[in-house]
C-alpha atoms as a PDB file:
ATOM      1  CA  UNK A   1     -35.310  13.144 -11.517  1.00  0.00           C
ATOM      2  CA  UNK A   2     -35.947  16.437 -13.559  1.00  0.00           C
ATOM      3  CA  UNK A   3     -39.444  17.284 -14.756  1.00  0.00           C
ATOM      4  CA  UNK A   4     -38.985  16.113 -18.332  1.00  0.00           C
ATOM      5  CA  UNK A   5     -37.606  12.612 -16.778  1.00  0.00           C
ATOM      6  CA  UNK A   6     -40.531  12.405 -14.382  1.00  0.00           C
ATOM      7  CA  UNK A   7     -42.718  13.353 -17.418  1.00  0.00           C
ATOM      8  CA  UNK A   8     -41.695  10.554 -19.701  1.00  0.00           C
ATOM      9  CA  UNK A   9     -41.897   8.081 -16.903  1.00  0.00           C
ATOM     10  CA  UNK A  10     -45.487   8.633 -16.310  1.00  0.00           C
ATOM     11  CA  UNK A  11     -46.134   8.757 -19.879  1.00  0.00           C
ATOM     12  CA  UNK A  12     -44.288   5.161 -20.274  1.00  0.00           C
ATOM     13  CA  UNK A  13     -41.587   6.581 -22.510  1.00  0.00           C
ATOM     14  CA  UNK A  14     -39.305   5.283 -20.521  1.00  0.00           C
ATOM     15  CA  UNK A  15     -39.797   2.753 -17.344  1.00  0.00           C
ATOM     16  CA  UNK A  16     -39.100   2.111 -13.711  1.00  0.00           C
ATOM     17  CA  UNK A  17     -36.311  -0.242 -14.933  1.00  0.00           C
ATOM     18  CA  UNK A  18     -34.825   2.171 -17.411  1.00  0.00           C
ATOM     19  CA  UNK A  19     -34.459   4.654 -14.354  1.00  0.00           C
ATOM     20  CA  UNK A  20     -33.495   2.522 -11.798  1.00  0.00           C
ATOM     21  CA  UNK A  21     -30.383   1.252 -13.902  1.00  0.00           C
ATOM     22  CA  UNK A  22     -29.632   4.597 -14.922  1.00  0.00           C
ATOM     23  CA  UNK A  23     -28.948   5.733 -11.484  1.00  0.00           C
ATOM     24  CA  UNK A  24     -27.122   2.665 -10.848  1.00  0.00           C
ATOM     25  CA  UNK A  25     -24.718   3.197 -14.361  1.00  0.00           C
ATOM     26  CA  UNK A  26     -23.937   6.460 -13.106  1.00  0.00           C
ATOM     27  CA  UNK A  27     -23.001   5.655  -9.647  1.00  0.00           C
ATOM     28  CA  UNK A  28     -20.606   2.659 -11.034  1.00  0.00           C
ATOM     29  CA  UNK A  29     -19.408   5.641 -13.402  1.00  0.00           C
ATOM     30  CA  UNK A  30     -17.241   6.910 -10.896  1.00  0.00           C
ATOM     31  CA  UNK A  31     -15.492   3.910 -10.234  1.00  0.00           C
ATOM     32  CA  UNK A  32     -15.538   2.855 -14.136  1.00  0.00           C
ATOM     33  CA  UNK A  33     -15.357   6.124 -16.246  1.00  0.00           C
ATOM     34  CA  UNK A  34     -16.028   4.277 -19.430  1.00  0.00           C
ATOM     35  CA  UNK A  35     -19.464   4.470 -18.396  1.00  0.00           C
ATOM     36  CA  UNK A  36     -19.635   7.956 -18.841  1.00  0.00           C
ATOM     37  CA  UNK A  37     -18.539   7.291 -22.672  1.00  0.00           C
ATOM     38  CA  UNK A  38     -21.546   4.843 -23.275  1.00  0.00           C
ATOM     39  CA  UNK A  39     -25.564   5.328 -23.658  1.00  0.00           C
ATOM     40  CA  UNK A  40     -28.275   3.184 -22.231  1.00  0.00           C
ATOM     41  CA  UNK A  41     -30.710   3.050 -24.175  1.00  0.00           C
ATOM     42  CA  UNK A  42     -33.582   0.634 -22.559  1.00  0.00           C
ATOM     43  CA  UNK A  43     -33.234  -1.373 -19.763  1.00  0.00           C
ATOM     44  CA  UNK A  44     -35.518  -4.777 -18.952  1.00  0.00           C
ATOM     45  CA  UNK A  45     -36.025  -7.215 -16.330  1.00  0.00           C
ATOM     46  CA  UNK A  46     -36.988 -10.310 -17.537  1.00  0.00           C
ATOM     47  CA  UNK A  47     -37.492 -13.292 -15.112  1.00  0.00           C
ATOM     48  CA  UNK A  48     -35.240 -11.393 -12.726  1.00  0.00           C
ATOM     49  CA  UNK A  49     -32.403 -10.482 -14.674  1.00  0.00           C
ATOM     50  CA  UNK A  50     -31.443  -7.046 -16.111  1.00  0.00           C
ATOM     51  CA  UNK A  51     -31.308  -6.750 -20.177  1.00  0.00           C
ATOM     52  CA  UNK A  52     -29.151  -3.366 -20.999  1.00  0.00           C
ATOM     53  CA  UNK A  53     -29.521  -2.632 -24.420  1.00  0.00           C
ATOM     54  CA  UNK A  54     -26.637  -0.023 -25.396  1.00  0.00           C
ATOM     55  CA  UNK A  55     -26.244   2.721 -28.253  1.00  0.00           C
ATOM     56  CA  UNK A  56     -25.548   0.642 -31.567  1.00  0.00           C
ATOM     57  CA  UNK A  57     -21.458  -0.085 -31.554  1.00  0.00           C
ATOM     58  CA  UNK A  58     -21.053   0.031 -27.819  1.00  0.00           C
ATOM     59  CA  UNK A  59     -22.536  -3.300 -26.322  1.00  0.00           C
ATOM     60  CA  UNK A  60     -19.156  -5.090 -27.419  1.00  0.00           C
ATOM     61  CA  UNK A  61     -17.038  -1.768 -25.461  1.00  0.00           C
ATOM     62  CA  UNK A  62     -18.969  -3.595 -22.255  1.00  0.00           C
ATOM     63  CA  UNK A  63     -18.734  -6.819 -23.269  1.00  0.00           C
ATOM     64  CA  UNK A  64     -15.163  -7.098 -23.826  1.00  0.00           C
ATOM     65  CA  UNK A  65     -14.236  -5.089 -20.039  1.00  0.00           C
ATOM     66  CA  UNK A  66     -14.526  -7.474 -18.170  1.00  0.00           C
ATOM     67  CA  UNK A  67     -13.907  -5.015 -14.957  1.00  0.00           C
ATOM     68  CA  UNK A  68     -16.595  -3.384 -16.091  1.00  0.00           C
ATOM     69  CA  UNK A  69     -18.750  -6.412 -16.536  1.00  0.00           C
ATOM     70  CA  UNK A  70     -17.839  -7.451 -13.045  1.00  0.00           C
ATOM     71  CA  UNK A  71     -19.387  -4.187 -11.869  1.00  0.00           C
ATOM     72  CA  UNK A  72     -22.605  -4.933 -13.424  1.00  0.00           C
ATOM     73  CA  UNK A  73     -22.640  -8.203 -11.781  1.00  0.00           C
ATOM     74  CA  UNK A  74     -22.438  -6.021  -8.463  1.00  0.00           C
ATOM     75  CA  UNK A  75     -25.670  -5.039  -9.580  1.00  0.00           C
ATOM     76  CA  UNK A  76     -27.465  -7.605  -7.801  1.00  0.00           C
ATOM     77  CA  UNK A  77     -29.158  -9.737 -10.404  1.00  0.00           C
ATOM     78  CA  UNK A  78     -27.219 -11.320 -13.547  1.00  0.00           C
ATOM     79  CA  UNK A  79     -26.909  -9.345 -15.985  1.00  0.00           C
ATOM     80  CA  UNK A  80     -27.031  -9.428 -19.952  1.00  0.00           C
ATOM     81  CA  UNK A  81     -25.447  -6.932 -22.213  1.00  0.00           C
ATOM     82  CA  UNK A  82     -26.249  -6.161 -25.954  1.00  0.00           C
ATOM     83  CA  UNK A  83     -27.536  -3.191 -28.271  1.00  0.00           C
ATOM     84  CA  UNK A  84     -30.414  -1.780 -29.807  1.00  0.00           C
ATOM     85  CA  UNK A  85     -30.154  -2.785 -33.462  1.00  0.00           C
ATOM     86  CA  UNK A  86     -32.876  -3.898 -36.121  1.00  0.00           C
ATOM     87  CA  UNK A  87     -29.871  -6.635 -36.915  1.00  0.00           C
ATOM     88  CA  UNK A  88     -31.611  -9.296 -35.020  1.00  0.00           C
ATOM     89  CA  UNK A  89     -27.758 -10.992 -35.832  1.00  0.00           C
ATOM     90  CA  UNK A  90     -26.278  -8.399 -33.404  1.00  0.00           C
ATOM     91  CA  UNK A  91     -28.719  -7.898 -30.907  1.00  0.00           C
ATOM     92  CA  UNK A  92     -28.221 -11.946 -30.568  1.00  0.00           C
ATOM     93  CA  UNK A  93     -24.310 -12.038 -30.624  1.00  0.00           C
ATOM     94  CA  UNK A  94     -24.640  -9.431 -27.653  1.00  0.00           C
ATOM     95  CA  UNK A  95     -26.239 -11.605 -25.849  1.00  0.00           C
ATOM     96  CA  UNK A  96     -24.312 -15.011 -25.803  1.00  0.00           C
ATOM     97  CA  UNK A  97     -20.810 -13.057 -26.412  1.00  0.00           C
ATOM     98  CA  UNK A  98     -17.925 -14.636 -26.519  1.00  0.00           C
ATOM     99  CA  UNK A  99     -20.449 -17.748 -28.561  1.00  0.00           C
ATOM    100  CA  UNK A 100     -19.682 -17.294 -32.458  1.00  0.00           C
ATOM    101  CA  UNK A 101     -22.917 -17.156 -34.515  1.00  0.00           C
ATOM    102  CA  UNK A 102     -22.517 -19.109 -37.931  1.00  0.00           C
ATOM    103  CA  UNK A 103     -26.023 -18.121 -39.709  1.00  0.00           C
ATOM    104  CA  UNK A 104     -29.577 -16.255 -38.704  1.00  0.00           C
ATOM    105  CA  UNK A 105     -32.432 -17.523 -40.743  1.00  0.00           C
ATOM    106  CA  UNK A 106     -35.549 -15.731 -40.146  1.00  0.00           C
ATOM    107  CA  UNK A 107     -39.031 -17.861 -40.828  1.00  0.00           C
ATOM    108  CA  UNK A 108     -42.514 -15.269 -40.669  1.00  0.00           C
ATOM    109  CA  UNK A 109     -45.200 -18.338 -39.687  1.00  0.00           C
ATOM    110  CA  UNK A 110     -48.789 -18.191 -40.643  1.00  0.00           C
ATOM    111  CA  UNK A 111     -50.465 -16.363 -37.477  1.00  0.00           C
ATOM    112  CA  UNK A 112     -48.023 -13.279 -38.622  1.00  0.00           C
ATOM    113  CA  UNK A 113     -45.078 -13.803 -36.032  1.00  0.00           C
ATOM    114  CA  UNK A 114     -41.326 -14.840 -36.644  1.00  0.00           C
ATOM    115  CA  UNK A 115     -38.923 -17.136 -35.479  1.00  0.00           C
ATOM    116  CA  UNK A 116     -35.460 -16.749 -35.835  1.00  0.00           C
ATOM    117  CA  UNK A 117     -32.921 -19.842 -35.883  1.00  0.00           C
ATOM    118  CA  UNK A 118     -29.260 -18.847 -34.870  1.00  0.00           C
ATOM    119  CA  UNK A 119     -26.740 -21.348 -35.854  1.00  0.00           C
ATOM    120  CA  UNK A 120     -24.338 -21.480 -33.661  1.00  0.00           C
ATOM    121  CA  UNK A 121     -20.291 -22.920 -34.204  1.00  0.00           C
ATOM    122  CA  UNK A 122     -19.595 -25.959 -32.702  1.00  0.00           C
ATOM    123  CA  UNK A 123     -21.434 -28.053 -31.217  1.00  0.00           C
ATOM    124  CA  UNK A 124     -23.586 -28.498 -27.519  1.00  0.00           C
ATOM    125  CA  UNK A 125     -21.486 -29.496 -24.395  1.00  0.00           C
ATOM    126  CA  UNK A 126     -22.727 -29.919 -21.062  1.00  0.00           C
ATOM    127  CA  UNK A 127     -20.527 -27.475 -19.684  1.00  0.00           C
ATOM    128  CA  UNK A 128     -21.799 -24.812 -22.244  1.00  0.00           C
ATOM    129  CA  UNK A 129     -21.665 -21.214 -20.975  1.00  0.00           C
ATOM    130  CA  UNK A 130     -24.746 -19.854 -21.388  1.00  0.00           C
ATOM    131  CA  UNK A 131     -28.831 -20.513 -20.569  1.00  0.00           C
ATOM    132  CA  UNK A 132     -30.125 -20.687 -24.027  1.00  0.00           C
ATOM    133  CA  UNK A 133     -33.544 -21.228 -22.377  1.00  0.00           C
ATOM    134  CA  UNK A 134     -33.022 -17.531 -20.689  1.00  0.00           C
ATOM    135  CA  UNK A 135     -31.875 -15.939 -24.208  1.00  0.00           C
ATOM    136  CA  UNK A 136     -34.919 -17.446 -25.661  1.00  0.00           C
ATOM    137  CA  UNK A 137     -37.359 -15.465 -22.929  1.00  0.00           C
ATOM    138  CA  UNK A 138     -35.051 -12.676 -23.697  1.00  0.00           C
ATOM    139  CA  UNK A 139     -35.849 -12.285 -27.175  1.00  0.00           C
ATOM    140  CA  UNK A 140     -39.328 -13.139 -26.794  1.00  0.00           C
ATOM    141  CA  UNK A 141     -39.682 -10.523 -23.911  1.00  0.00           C
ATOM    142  CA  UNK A 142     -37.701  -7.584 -25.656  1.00  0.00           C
ATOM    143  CA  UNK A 143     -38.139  -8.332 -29.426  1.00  0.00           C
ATOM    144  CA  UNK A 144     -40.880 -10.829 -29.647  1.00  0.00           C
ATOM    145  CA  UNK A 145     -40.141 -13.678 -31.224  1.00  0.00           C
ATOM    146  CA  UNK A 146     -39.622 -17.036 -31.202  1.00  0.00           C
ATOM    147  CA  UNK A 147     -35.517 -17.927 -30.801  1.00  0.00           C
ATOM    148  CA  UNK A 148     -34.566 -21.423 -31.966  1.00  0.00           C
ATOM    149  CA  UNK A 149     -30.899 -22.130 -31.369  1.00  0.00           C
ATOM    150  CA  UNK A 150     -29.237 -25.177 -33.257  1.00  0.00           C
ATOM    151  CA  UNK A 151     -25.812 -26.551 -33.322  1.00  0.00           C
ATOM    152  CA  UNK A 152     -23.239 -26.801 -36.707  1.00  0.00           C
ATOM    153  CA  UNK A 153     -22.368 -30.115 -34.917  1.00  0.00           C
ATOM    154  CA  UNK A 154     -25.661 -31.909 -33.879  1.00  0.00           C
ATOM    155  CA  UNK A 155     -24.934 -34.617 -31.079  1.00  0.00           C
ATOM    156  CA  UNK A 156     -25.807 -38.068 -32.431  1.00  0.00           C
END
């Protein structure tokens, strides 16, 4: 790493995770050259999976290459792609893309925090695609709050 790197490491600009996935993107770069085209902006592990969060506008360039998004499963932990956005509607969609989001509703509770409810289309299946459970520690961990997720079809 250059001095200024090395320099905003130790002063916890940026983290161990940030730089360890940023020498990973760029050696997948030469295999994938729209990596070269995107910018990482922070990088997390939560409960042992990565969380890239991308320049605003280019989570859904990686989410919709699905070569690409094979690569960062080569990564060696699973791996969850969205961008850094105050749109807490986005930052969501990023993360259980191709799931349709109907409606965000945003609740601030008494002891100051939030929760956010995402509606999503459809209703719950058994063979859903994703780990709502891990998107909730997700937003908690990188955003801080409280994610609720209900159904536009409850079961009955």
């Amino acid at each position: 790493m250059c001095p200024k790197c090395e320099a905003r490491l130790r002063s916890g600009e940026i983290t161990k995770t940030d730089v360890d996935i940023s020498f990973m993107l760029s050696k997948l770069a030469a295999k994938n050259p729209v990596l070269d085209k995107l910018t990482l902006k922070r990088a997390y592990e939560v409960d042992g999976d990565y969380v890239l969060l991308f320049e605003q506008g280019e989570a859904q360039a990686v989410l919709e290459n699905r070569n690409l998004m094979n690569e960062l499963r080569g990564l060696g932990k699973p791996v969850w792609v969205s961008e850094v956005s105050s749109d807490e509607r986005r930052f969501i969609e990023g993360l259980i893309h191709p799931i349709r989001i109907m409606a965000i509703n945003q609740v601030w509770l008494p002891d100051g925090s939030r929760q956010i409810k995402a509606i999503i289309a459809g209703s719950y299946t058994s063979s859903f695609p994703i780990d709502l459970e891990k998107i909730k520690k997700i937003a908690s961990a990188v955003k801080g709050y409280d994610l609720v997720f209900k159904f536009e079809k409850e079961r009955k």
